[in-house]
C-alpha atoms as a PDB file:
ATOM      1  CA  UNK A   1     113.850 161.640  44.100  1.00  0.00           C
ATOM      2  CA  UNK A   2     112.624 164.483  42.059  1.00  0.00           C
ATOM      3  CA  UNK A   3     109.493 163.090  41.362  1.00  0.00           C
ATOM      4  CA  UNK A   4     108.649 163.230  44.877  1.00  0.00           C
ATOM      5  CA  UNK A   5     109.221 167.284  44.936  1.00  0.00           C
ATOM      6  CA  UNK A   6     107.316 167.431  42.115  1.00  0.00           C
ATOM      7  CA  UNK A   7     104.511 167.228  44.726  1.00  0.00           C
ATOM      8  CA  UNK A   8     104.414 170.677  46.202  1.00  0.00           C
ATOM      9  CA  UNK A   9     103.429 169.420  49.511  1.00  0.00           C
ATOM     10  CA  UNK A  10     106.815 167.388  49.271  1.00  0.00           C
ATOM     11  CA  UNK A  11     108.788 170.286  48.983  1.00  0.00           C
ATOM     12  CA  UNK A  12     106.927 172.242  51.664  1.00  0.00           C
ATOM     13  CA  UNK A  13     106.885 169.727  54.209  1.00  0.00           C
ATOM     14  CA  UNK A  14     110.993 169.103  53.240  1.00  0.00           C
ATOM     15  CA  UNK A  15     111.693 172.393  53.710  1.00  0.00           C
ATOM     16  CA  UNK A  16     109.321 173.247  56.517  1.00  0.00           C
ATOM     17  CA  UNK A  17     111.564 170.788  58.333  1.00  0.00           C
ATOM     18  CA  UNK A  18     115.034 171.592  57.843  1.00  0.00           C
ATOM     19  CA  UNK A  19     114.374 175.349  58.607  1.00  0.00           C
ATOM     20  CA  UNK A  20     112.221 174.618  61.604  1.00  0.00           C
ATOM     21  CA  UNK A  21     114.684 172.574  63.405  1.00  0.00           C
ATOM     22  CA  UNK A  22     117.396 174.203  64.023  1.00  0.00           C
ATOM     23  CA  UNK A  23     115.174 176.970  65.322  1.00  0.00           C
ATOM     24  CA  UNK A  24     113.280 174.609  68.041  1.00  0.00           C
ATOM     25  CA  UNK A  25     117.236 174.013  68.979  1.00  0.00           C
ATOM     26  CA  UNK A  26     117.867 177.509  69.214  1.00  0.00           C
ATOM     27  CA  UNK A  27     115.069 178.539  71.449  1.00  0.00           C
ATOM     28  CA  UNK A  28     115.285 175.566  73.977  1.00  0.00           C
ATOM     29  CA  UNK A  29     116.997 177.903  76.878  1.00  0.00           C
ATOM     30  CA  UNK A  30     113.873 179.814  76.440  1.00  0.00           C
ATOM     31  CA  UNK A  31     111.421 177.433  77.606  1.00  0.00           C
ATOM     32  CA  UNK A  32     111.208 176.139  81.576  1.00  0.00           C
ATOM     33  CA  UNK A  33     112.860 172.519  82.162  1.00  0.00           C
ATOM     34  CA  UNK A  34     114.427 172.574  78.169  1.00  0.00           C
ATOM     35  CA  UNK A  35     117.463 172.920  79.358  1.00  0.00           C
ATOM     36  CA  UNK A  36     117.655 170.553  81.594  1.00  0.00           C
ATOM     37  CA  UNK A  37     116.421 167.780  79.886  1.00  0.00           C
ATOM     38  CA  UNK A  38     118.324 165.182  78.951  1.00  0.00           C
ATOM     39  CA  UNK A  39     120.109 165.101  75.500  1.00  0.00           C
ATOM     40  CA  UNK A  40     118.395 162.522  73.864  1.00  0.00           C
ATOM     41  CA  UNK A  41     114.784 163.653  75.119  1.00  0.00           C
ATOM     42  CA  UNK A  42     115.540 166.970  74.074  1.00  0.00           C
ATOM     43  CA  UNK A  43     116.032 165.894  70.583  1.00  0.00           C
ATOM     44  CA  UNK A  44     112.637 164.323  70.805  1.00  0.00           C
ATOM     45  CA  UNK A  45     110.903 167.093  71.658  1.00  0.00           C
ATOM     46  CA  UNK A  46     112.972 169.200  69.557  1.00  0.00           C
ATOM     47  CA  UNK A  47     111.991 167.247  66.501  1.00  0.00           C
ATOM     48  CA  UNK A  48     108.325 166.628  67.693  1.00  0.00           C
ATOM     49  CA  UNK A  49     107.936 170.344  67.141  1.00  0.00           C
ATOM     50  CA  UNK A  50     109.344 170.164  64.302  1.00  0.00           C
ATOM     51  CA  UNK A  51     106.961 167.888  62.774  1.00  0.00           C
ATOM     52  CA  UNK A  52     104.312 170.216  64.107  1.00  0.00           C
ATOM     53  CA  UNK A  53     105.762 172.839  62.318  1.00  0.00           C
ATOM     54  CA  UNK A  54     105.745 170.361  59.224  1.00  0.00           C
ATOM     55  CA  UNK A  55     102.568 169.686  59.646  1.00  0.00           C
ATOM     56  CA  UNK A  56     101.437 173.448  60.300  1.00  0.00           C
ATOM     57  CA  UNK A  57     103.088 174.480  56.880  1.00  0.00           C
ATOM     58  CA  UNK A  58     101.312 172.136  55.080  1.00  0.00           C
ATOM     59  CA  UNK A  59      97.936 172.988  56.540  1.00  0.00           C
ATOM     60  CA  UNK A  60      98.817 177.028  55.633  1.00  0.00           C
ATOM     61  CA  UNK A  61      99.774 175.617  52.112  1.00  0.00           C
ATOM     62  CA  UNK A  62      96.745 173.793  51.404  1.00  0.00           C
ATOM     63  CA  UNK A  63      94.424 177.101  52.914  1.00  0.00           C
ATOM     64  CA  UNK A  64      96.836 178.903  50.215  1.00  0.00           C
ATOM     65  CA  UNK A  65      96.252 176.734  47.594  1.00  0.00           C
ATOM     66  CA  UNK A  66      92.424 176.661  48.149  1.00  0.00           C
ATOM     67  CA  UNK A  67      92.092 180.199  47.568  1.00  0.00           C
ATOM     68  CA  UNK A  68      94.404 179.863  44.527  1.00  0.00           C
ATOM     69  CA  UNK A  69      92.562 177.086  43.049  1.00  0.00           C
ATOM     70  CA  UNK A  70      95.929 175.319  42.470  1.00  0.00           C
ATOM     71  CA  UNK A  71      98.690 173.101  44.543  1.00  0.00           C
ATOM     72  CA  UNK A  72     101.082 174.874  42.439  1.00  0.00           C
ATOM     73  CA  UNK A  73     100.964 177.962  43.700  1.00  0.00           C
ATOM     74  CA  UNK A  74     104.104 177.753  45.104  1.00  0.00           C
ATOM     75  CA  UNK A  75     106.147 178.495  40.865  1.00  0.00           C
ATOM     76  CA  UNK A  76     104.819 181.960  41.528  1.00  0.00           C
ATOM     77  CA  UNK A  77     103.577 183.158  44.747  1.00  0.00           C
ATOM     78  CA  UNK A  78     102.229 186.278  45.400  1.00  0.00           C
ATOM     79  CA  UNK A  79     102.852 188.658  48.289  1.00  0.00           C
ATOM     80  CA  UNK A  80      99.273 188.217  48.745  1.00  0.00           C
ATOM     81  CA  UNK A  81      99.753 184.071  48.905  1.00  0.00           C
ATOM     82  CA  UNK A  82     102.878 184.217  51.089  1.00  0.00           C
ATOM     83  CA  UNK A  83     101.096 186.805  53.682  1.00  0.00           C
ATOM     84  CA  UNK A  84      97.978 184.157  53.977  1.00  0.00           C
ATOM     85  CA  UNK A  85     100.822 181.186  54.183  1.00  0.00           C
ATOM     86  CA  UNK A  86     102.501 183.131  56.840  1.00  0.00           C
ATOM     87  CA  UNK A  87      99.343 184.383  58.911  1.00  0.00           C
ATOM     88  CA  UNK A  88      98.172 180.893  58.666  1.00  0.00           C
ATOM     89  CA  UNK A  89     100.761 179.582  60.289  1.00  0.00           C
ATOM     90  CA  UNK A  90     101.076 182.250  62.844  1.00  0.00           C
ATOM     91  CA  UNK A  91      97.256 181.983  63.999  1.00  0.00           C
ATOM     92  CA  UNK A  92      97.725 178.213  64.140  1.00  0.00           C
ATOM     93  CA  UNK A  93     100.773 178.551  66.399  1.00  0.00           C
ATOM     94  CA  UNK A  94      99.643 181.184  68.489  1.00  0.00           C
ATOM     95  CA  UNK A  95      96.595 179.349  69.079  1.00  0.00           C
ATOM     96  CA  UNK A  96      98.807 176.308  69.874  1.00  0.00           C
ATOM     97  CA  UNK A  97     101.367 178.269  72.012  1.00  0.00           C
ATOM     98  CA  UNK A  98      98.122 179.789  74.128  1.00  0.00           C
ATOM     99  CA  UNK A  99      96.099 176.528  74.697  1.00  0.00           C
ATOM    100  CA  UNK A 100      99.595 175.047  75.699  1.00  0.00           C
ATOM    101  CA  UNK A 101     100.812 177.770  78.315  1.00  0.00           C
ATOM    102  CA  UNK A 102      97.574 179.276  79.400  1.00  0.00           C
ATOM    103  CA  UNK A 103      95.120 176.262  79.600  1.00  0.00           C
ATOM    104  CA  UNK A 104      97.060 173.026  79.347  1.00  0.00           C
ATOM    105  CA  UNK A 105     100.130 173.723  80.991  1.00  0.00           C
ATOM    106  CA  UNK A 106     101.899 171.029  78.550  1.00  0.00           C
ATOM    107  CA  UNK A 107     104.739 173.516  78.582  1.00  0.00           C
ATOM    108  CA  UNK A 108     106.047 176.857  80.234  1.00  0.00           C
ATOM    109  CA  UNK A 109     107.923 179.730  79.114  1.00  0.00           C
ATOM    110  CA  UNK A 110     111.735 180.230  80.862  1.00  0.00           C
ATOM    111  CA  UNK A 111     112.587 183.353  82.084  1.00  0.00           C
ATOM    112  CA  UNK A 112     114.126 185.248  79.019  1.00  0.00           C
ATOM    113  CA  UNK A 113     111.402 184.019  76.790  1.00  0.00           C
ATOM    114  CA  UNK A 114     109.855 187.667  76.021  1.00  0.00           C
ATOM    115  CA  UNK A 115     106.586 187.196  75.979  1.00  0.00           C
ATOM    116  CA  UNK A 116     103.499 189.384  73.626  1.00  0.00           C
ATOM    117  CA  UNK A 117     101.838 191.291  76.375  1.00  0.00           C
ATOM    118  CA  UNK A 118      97.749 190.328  76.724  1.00  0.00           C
ATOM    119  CA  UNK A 119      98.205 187.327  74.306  1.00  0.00           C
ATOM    120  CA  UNK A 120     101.434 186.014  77.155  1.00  0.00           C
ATOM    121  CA  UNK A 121     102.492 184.253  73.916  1.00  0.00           C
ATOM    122  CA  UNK A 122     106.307 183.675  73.383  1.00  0.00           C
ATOM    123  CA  UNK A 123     107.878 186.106  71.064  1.00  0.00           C
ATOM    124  CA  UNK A 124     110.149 183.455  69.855  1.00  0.00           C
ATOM    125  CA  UNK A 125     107.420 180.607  68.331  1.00  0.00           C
ATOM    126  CA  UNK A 126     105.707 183.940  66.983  1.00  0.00           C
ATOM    127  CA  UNK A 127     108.985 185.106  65.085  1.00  0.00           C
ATOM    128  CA  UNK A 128     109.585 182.038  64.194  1.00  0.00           C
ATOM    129  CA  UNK A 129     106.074 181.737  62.016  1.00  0.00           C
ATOM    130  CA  UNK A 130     107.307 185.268  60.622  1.00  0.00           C
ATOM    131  CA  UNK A 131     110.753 184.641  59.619  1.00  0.00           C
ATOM    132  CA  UNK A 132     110.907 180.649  58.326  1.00  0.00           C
ATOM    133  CA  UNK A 133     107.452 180.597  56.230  1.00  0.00           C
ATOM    134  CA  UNK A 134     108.893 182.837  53.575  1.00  0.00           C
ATOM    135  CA  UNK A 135     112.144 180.979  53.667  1.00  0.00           C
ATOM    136  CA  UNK A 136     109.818 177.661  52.931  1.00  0.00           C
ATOM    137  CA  UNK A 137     108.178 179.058  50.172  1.00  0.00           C
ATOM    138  CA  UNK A 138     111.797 180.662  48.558  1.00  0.00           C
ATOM    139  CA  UNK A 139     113.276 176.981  48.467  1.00  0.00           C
ATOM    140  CA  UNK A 140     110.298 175.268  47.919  1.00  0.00           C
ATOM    141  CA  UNK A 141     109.435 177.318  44.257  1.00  0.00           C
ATOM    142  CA  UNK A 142     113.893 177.663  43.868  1.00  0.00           C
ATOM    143  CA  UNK A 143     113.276 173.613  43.501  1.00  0.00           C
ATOM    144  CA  UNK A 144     109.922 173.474  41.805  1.00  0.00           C
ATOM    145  CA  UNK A 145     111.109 175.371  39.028  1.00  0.00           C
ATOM    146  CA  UNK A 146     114.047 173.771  38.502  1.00  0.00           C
ATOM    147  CA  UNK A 147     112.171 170.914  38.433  1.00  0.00           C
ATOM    148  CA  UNK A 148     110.134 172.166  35.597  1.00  0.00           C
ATOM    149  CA  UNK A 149     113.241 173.689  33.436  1.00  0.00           C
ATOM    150  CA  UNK A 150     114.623 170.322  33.762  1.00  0.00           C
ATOM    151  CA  UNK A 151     111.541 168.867  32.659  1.00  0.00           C
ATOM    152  CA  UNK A 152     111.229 171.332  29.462  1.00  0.00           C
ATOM    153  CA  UNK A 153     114.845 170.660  28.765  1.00  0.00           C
ATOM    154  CA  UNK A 154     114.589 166.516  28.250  1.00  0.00           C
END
């Protein structure tokens, strides 16, 4: 199994999941119908976004580690590298959460969703891409680099 987060992209898209989730559970009695969908479909949707997230991460780690000429990145990150994976993310999502509410009605915000005034974005998705990116990153280069001392020690 560690050779699989020895891929970078592993341990994002790992991480990027678990911390994701239970934050799409959190904010369901802020979003119009959430609540009263059924259990099971919930879930579904629940972890759909979640895999959106997964997948969101992953594009903000690969913009990252473009710039940084290296997928490994992550064994010492900058400020500078975890602001661009952050604002990635957040310009992806707030893209997605506009297209979504203003233009595609796929989805609706409930009535204690606050919502960023002139953007009518939900504060929630937007805190969300402020508070779990750096989180990602924290685990993700905890278990890279103990990865590597393991490595150095056989």
């Amino acid at each position: 199994m560690s050779r699989w987060f020895q891929v970078p992209e592993a341990a994002v898209a790992a991480f990027s999941f678990m911390l994701h989730l239970p934050w799409e559970f959190a904010q369901v009695p802020l979003f119009a119908e959430m609540p009263s969908l059924g259990h099971w479909r919930a879930i579904q949707v629940c972890g759909s976004a979640t895999v959106g997230d997964a997948v969101i991460a992953g594009l903000a780690f690969w913009g990252v580690a473009l710039m940084a000429r290296s997928r490994r990145w992550l064994l010492r990150p900058s400020r500078g590298q975890i602001l661009v994976f952050v604002a990635i993310g957040l310009l992806i999502t707030l893209g997605i959460e506009w297209l979504s509410t203003q233009v595609l009605d796929r989805w609706a915000y409930g009535p204690d969703m606050p919502v960023l005034p002139g953007l009518r974005v939900g504060l929630s998705p937007v805190l969300q891409w402020v508070v779990v990116p750096p989180l990602v990153v924290w685990f993700s280069r905890r278990l890279m680099a103990g990865i590597v001392a393991l490595r150095q020690e056989m």
